[in-house]
N, C-alpha and C. Protein backbone atom coordinates (compact mmCIF):
# COMPACT_ATOMS: atom_id res chain seq x y z
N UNK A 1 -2.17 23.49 8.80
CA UNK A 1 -1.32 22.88 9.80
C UNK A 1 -0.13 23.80 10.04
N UNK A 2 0.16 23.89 10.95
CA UNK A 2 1.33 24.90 11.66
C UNK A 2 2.66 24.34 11.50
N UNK A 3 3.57 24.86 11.42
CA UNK A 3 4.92 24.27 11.26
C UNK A 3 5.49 23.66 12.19
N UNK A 4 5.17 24.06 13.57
CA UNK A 4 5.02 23.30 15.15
C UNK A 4 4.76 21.54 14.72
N UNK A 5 3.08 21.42 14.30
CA UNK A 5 2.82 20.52 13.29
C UNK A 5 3.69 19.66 12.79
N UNK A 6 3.99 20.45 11.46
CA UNK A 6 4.79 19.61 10.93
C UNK A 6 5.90 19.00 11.21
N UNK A 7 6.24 19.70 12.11
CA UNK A 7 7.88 19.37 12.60
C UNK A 7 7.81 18.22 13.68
N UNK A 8 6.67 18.20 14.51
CA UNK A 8 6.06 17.04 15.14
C UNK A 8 6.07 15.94 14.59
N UNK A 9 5.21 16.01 13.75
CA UNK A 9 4.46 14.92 12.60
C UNK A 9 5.72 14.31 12.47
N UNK A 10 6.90 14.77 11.55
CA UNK A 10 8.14 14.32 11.30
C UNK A 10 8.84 13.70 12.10
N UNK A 11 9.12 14.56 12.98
CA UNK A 11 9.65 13.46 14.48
C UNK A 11 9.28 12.11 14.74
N UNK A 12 7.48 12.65 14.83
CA UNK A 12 6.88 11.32 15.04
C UNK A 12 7.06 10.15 14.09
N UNK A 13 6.70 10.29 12.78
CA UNK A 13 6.97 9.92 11.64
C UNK A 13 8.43 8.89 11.96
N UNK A 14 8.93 9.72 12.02
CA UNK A 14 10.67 9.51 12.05
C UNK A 14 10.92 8.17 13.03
N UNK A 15 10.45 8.37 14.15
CA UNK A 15 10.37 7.29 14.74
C UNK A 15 9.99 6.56 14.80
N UNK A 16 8.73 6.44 14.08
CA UNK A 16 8.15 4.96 13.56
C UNK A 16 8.90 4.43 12.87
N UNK A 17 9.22 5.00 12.19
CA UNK A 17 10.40 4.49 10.98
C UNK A 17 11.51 3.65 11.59
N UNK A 18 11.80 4.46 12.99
CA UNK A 18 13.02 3.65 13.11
C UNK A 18 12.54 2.58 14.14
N UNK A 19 11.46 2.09 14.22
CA UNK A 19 10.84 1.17 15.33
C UNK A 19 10.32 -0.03 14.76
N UNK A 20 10.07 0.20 13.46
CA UNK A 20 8.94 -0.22 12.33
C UNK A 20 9.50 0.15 10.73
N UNK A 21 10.88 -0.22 10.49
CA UNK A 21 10.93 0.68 8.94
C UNK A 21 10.30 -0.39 7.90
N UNK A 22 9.97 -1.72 8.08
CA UNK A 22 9.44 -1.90 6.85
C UNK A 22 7.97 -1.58 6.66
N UNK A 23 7.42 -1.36 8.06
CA UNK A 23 6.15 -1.23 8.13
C UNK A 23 5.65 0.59 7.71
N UNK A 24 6.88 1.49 8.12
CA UNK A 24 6.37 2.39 7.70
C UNK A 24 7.21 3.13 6.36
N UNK A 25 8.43 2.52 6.07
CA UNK A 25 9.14 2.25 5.01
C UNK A 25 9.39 4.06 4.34
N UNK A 26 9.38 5.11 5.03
CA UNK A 26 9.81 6.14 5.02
C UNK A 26 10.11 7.10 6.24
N UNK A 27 10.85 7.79 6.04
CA UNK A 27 11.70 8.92 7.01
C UNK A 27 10.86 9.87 7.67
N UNK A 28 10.23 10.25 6.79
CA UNK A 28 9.34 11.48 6.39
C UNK A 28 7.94 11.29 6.06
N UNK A 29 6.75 11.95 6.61
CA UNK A 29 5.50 12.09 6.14
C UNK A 29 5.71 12.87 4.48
N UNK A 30 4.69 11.85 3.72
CA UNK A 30 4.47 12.67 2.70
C UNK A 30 3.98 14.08 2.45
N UNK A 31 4.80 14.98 1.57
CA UNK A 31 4.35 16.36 1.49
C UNK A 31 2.90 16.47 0.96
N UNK A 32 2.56 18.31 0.58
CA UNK A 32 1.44 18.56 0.40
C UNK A 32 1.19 18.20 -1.17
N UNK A 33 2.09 18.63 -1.79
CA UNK A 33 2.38 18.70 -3.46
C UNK A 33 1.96 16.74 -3.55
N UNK A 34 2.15 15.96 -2.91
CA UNK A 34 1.85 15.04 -3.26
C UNK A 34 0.37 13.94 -2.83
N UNK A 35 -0.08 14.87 -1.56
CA UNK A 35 -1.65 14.82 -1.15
C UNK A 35 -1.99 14.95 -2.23
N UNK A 36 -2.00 16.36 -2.71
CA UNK A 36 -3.39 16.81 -3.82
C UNK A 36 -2.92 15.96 -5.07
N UNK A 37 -1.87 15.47 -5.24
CA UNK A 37 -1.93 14.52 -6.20
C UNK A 37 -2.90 12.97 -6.04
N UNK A 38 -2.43 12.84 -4.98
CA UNK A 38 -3.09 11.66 -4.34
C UNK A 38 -4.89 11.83 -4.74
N UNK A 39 -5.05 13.09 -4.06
CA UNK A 39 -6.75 13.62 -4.06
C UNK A 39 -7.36 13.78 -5.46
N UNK A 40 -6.64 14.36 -6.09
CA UNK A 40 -6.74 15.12 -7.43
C UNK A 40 -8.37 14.72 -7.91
N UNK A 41 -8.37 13.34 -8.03
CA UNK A 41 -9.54 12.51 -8.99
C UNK A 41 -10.66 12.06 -7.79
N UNK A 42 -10.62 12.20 -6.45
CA UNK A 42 -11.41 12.14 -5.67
C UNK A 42 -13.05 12.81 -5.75
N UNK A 43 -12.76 14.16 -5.37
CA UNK A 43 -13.73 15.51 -5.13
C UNK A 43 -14.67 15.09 -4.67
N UNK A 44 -15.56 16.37 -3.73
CA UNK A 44 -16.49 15.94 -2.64
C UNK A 44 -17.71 15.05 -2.56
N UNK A 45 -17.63 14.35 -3.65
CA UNK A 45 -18.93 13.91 -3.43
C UNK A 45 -18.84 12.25 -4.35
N UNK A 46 -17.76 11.52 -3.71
CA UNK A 46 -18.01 10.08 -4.33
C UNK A 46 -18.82 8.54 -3.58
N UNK A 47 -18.79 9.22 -2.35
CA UNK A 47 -19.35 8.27 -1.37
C UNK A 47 -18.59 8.08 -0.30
N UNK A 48 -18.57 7.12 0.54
CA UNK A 48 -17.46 7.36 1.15
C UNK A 48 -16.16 6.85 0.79
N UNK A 49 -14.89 7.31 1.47
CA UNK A 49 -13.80 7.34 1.08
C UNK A 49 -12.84 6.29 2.07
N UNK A 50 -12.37 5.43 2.17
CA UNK A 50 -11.79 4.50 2.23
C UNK A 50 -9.87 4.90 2.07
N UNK A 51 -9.15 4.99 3.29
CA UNK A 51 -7.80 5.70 3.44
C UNK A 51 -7.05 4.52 4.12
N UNK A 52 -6.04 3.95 3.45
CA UNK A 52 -5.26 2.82 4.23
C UNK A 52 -4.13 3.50 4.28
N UNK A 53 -3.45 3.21 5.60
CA UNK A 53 -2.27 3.84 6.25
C UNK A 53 -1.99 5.32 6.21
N UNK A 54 -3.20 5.64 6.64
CA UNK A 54 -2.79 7.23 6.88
C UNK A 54 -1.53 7.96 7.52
N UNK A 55 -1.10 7.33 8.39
CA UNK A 55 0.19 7.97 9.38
C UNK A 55 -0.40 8.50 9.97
N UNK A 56 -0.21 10.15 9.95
CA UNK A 56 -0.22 11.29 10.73
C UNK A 56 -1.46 12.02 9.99
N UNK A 57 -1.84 11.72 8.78
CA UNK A 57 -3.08 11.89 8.38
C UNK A 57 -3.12 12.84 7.07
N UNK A 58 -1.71 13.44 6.58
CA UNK A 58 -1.56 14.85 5.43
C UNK A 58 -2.61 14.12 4.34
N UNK A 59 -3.06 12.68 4.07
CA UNK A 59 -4.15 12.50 2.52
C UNK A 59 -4.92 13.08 3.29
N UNK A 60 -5.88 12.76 4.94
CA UNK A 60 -6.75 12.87 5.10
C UNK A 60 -7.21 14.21 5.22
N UNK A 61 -6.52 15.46 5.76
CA UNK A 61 -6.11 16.54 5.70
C UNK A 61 -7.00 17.44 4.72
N UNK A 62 -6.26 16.37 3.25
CA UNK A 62 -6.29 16.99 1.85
C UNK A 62 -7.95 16.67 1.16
N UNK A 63 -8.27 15.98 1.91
CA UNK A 63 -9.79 15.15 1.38
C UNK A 63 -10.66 15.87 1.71
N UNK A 64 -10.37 16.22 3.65
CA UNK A 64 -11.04 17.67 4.15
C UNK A 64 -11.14 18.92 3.19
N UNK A 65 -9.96 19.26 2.69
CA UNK A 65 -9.71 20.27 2.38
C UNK A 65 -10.49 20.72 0.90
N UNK A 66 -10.51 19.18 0.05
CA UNK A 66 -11.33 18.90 -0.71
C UNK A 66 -12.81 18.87 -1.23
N UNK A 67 -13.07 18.97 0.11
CA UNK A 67 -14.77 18.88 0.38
C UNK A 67 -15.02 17.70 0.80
N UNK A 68 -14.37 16.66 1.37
CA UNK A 68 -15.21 15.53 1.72
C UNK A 68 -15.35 15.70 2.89
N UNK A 69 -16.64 15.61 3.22
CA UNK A 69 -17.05 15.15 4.73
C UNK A 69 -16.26 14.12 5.57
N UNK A 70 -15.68 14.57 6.95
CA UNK A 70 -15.29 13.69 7.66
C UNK A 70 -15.75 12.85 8.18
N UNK A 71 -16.76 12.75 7.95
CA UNK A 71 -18.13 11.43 8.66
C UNK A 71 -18.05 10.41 7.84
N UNK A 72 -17.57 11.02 6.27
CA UNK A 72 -17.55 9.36 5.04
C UNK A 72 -16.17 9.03 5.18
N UNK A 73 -14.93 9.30 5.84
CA UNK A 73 -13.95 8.80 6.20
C UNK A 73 -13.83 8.00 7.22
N UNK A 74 -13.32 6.78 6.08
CA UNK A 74 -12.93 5.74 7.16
C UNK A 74 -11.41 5.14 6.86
N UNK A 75 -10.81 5.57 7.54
CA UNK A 75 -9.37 5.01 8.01
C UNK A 75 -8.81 4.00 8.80
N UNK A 76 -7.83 3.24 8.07
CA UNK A 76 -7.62 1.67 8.53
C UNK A 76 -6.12 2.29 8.60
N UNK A 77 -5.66 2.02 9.75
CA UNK A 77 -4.11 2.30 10.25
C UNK A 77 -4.01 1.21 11.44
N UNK A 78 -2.49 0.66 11.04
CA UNK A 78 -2.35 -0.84 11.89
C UNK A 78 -1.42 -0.07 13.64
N UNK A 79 -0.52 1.04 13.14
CA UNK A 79 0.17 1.67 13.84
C UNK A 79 -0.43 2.02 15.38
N UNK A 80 -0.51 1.97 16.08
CA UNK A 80 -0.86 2.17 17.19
C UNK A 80 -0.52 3.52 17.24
N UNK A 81 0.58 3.96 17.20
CA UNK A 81 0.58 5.45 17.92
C UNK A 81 -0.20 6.72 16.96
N UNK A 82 0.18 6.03 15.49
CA UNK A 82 -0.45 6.77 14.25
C UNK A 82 -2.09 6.98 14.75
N UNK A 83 -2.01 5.73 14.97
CA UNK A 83 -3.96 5.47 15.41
C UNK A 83 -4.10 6.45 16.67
N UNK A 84 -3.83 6.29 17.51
CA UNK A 84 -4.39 7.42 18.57
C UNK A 84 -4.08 8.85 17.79
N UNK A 85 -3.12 9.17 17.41
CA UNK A 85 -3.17 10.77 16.61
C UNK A 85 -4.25 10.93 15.68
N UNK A 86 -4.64 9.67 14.93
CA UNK A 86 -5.96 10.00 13.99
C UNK A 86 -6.87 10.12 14.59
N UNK A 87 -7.43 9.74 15.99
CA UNK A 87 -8.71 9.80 16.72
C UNK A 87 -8.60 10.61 17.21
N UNK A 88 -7.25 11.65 17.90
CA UNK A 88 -7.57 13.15 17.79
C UNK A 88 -7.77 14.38 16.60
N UNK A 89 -7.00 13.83 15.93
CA UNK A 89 -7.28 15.24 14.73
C UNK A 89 -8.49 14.56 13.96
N UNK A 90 -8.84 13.38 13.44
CA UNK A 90 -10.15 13.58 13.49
C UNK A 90 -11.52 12.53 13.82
N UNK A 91 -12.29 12.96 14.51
CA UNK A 91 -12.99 12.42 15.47
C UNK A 91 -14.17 11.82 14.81
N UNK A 92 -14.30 12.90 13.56
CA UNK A 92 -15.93 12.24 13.58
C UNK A 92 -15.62 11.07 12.28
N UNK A 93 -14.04 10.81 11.93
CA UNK A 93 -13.93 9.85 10.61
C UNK A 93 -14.06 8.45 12.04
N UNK A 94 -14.37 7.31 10.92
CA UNK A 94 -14.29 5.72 11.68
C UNK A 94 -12.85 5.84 11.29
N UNK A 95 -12.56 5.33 12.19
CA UNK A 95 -10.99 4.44 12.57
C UNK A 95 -11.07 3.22 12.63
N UNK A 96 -10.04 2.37 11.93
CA UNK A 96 -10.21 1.25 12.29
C UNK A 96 -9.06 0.78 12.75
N UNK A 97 -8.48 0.45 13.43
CA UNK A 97 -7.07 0.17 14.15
C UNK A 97 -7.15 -1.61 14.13
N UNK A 98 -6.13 -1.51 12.60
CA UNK A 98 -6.31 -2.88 12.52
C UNK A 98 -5.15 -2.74 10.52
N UNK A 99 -5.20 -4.40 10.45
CA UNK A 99 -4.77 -4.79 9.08
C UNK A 99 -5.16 -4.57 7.66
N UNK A 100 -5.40 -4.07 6.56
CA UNK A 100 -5.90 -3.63 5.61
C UNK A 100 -6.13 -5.02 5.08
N UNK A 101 -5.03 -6.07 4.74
CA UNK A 101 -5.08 -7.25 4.97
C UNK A 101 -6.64 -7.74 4.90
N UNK A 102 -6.96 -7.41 6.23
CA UNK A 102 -7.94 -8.25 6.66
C UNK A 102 -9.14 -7.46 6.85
N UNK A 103 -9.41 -6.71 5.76
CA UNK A 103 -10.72 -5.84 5.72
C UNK A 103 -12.09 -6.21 6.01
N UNK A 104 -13.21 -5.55 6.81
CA UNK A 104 -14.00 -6.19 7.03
C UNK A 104 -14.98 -5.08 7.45
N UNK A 105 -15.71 -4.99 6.49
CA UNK A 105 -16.59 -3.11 6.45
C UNK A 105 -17.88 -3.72 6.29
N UNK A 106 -18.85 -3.53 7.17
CA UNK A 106 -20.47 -3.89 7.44
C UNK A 106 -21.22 -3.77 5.82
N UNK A 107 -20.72 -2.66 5.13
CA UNK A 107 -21.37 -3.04 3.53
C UNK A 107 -19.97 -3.54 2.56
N UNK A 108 -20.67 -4.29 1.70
CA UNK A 108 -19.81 -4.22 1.00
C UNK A 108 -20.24 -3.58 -0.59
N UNK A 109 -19.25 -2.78 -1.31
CA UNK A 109 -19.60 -2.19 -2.83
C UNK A 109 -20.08 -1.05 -2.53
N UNK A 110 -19.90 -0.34 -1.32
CA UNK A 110 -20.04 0.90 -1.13
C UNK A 110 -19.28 2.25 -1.42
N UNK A 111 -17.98 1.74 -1.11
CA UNK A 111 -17.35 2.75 -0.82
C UNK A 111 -16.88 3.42 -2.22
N UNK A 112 -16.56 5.18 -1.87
CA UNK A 112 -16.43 5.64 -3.46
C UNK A 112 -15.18 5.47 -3.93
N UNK A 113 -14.53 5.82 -3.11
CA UNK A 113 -12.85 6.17 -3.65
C UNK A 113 -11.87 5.46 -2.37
N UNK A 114 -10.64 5.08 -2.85
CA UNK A 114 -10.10 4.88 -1.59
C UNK A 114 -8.51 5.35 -2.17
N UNK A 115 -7.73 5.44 -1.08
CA UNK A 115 -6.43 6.63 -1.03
C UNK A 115 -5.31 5.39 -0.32
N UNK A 116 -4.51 4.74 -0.81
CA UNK A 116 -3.64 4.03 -0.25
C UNK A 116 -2.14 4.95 0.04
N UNK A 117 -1.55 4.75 1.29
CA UNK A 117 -0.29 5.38 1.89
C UNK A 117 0.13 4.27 2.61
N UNK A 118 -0.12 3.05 1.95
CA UNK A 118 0.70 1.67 2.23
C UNK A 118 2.24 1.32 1.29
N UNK A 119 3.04 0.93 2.01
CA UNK A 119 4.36 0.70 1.08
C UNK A 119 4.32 -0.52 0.86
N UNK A 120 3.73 -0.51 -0.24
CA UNK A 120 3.11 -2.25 -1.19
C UNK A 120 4.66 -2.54 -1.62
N UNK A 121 5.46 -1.74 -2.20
CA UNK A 121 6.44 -2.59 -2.75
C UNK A 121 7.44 -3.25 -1.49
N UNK A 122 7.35 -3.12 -0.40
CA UNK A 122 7.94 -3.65 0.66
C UNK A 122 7.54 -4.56 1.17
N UNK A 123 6.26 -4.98 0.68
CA UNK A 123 5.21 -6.12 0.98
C UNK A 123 5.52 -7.44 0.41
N UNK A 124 5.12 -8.56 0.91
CA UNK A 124 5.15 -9.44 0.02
C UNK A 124 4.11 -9.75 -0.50
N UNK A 125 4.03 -10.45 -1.68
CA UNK A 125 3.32 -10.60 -3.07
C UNK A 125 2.17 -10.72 -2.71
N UNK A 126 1.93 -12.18 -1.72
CA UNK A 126 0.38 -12.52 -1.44
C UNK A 126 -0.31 -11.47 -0.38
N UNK A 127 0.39 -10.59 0.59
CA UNK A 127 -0.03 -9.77 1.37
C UNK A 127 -0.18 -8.29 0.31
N UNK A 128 0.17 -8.01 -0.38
CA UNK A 128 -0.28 -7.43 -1.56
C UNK A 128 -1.56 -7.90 -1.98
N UNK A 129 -1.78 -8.67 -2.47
CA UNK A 129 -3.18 -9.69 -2.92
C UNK A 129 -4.17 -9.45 -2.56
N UNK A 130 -3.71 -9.74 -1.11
CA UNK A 130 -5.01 -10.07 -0.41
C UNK A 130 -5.43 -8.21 -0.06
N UNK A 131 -4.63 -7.47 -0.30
CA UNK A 131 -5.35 -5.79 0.52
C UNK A 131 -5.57 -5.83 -0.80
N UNK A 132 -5.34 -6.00 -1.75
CA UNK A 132 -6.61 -4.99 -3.40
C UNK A 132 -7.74 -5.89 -3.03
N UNK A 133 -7.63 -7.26 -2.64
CA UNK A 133 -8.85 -8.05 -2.70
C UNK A 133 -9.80 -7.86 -2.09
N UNK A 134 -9.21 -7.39 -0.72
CA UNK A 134 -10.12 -6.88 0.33
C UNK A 134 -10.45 -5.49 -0.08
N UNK A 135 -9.88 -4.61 -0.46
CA UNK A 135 -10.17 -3.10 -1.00
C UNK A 135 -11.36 -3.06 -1.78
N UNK A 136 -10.70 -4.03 -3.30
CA UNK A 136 -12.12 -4.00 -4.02
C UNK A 136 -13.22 -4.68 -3.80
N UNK A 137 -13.31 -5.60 -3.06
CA UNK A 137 -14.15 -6.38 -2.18
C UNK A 137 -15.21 -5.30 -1.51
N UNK A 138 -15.09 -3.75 -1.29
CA UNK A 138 -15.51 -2.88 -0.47
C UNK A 138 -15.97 -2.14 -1.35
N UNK A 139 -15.17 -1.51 -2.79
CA UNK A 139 -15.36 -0.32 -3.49
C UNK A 139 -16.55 -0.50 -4.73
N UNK A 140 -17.46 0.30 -4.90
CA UNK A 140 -18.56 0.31 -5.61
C UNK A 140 -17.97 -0.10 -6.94
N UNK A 141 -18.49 -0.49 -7.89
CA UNK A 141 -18.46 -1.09 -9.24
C UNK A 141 -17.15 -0.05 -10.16
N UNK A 142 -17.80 0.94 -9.79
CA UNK A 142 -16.26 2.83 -10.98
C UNK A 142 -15.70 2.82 -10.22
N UNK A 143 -15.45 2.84 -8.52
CA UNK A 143 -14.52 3.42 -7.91
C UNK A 143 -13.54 2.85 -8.39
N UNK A 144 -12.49 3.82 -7.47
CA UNK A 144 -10.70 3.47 -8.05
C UNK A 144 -10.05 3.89 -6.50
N UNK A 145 -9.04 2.98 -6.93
CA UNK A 145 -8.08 2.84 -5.51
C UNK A 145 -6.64 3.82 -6.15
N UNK A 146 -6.73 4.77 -5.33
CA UNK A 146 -5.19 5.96 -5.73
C UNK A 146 -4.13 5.24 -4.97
N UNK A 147 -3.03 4.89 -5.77
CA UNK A 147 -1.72 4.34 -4.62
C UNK A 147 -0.41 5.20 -5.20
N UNK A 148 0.14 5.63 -4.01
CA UNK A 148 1.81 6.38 -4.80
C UNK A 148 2.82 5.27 -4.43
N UNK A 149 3.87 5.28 -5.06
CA UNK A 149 5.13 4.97 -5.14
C UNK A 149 6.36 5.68 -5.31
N UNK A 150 7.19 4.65 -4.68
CA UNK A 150 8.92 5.72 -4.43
C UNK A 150 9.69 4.88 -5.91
N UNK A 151 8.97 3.95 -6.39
CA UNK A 151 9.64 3.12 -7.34
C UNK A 151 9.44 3.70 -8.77
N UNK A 152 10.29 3.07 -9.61
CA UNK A 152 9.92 3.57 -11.25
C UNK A 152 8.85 2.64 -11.86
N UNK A 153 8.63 1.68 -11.38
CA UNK A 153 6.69 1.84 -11.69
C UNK A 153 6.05 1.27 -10.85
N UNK A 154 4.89 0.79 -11.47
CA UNK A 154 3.50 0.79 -10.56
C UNK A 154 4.10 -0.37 -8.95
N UNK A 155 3.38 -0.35 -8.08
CA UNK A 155 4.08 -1.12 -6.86
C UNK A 155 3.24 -2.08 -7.10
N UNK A 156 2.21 -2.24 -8.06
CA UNK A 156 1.70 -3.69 -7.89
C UNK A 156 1.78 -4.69 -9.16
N UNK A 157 2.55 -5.63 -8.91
CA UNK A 157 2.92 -6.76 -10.18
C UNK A 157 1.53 -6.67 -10.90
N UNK A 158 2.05 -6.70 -12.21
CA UNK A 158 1.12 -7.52 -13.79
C UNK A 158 0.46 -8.33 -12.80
N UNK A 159 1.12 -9.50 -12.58
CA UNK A 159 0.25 -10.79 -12.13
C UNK A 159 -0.91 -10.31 -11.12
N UNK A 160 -0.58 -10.13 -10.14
CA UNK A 160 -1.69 -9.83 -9.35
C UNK A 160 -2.35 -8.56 -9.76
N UNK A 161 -2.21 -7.44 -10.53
CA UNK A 161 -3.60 -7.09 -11.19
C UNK A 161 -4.10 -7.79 -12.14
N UNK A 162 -3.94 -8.88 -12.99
CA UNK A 162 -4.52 -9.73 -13.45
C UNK A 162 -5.04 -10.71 -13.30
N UNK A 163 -4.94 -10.85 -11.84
CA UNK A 163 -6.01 -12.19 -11.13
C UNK A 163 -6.73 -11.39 -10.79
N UNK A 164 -6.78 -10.42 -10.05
CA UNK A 164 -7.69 -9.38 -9.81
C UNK A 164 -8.53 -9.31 -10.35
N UNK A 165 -8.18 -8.97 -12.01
CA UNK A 165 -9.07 -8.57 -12.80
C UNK A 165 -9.05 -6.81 -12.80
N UNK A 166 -7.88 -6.35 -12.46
CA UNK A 166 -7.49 -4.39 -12.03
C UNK A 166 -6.60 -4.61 -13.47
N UNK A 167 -6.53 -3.21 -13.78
CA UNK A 167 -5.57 -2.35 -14.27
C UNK A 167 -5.09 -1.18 -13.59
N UNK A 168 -4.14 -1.27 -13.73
CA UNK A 168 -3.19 0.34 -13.37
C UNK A 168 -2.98 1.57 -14.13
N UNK A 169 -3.31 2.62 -14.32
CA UNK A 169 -2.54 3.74 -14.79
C UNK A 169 -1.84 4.67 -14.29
N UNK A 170 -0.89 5.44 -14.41
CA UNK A 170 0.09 6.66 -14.48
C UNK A 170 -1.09 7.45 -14.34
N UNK A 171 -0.73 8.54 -12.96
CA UNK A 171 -2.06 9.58 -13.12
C UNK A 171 -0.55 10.78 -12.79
N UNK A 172 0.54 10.79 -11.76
CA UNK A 172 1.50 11.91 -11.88
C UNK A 172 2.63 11.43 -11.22
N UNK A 173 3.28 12.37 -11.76
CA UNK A 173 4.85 12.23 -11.18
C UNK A 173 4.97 13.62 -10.33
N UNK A 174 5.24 13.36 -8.99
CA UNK A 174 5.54 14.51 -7.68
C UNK A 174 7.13 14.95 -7.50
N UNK A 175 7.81 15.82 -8.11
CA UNK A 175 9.09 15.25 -7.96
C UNK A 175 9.39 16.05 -6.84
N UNK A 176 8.37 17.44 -6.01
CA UNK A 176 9.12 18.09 -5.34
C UNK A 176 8.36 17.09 -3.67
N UNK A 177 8.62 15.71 -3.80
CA UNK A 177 7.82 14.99 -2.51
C UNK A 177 9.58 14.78 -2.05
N UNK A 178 9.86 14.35 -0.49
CA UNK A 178 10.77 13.34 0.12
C UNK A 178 10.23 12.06 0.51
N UNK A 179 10.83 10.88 -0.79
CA UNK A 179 11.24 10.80 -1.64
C UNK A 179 10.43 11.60 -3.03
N UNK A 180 10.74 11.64 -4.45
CA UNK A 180 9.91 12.00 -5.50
C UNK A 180 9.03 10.94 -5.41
N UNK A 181 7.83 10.81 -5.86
CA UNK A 181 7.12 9.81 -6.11
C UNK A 181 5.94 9.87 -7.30
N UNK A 182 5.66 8.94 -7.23
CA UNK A 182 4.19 8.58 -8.74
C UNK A 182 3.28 8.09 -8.31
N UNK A 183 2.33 8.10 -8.50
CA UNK A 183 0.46 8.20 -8.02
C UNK A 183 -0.26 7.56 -9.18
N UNK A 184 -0.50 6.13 -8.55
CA UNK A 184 -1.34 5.54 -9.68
C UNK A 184 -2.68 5.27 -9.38
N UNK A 185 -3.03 4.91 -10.31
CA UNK A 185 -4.71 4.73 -10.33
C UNK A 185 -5.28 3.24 -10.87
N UNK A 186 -5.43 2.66 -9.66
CA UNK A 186 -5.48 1.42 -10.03
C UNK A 186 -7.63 0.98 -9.91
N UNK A 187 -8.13 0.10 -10.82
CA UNK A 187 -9.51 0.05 -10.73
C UNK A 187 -9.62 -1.09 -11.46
N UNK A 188 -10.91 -1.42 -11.68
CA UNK A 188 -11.31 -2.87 -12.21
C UNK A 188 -11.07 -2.78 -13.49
N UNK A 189 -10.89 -3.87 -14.25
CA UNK A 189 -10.31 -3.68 -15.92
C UNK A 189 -11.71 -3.88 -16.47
N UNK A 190 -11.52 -2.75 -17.67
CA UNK A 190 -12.96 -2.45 -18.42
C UNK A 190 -13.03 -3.69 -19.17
N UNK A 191 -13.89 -4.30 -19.53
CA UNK A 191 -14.52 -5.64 -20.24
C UNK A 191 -14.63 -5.00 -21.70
């Protein structure tokens, strides 16, 4: 991506923010140093990949860049303007221009991995709930859902990974991101 690019992206970014800040609840698109964190545990070949709130698209970018095929990307972005920029840069992923909320994917227990760039801690509790419910509702039996945070820990309460039936772990700390952030790894709790 060109610095033209980026400096776009940001703008754009920027103004969602100020149109929409709880919805997009940062200034700034996330950097690169914190994609490949995001990606890290992905790699090309888990099935398909499952991306909530892409923005401007830097996870999806990184997934490419990764080896995943853009044909097993499917991206759920509620943003309208975000959404038309993802159906140009990339064409052959599904888009779904709509609520994560309210997930609703023709298989279900398919999908391999999924990449969250939702600001859960700005959320409220039960709208939290209901997107892991619907997430794992989608993700094959191992997969794992990657989520970062601007907070000092995980963005999703004890309680609701324990109705779930999820656990969370610490996978990194990004400190050179705007804001720093941490990348967890949230998946079904081993029995």
């Amino acid at each position: 991506m060109t610095t033209r690019n980026t400096a776009s992206d940001t703008l754009l970014f920027f103004r969602s923010w100020l149109t929409r800040p709880l919805e997009v609840a940062s200034i700034a698109p996330s950097g690169k140093r914190l994609a490949a964190a995001m990606t890290a545990e992905v790699g090309p070949s888990p099935g398909d990949v499952l991306e909530l709130g892409p923005g401007t698209g830097i996870f999806t970018r990184r997934l490419l860049q990764d080896g995943v095929d853009e044909e097993r990307l499917i991206l759920v972005e509620r943003n309208p303007t975000f959404a038309m920029l993802l159906r140009q840069r990339f064409p052959k992923a599904t888009l779904i221009e709509g609520d994560a909320q309210h997930l609703r994917l023709p298989s279900a227990g398919t999908i391999g991995a999924a990449i969250s760039g939702l600001p859960l801690l700005s959320m409220p509790k039960p709208i939290v709930h209901d997107i892991l419910d619907a997430v794992f509702r989608h993700l094959a039996d191992d997969a794992c859902l990657f989520q970062f945070t601007y907070g000092p820990r995980c963005p999703v309460p004890a309680p609701i990974l324990a109705a779930l039936g999820l656990e969370a772990s610490f996978r990194r700390w990004v400190p050179f991101n705007l804001p720093p952030a941490s990348v967890y790894r949230i998946q079904r709790r081993m029995v």
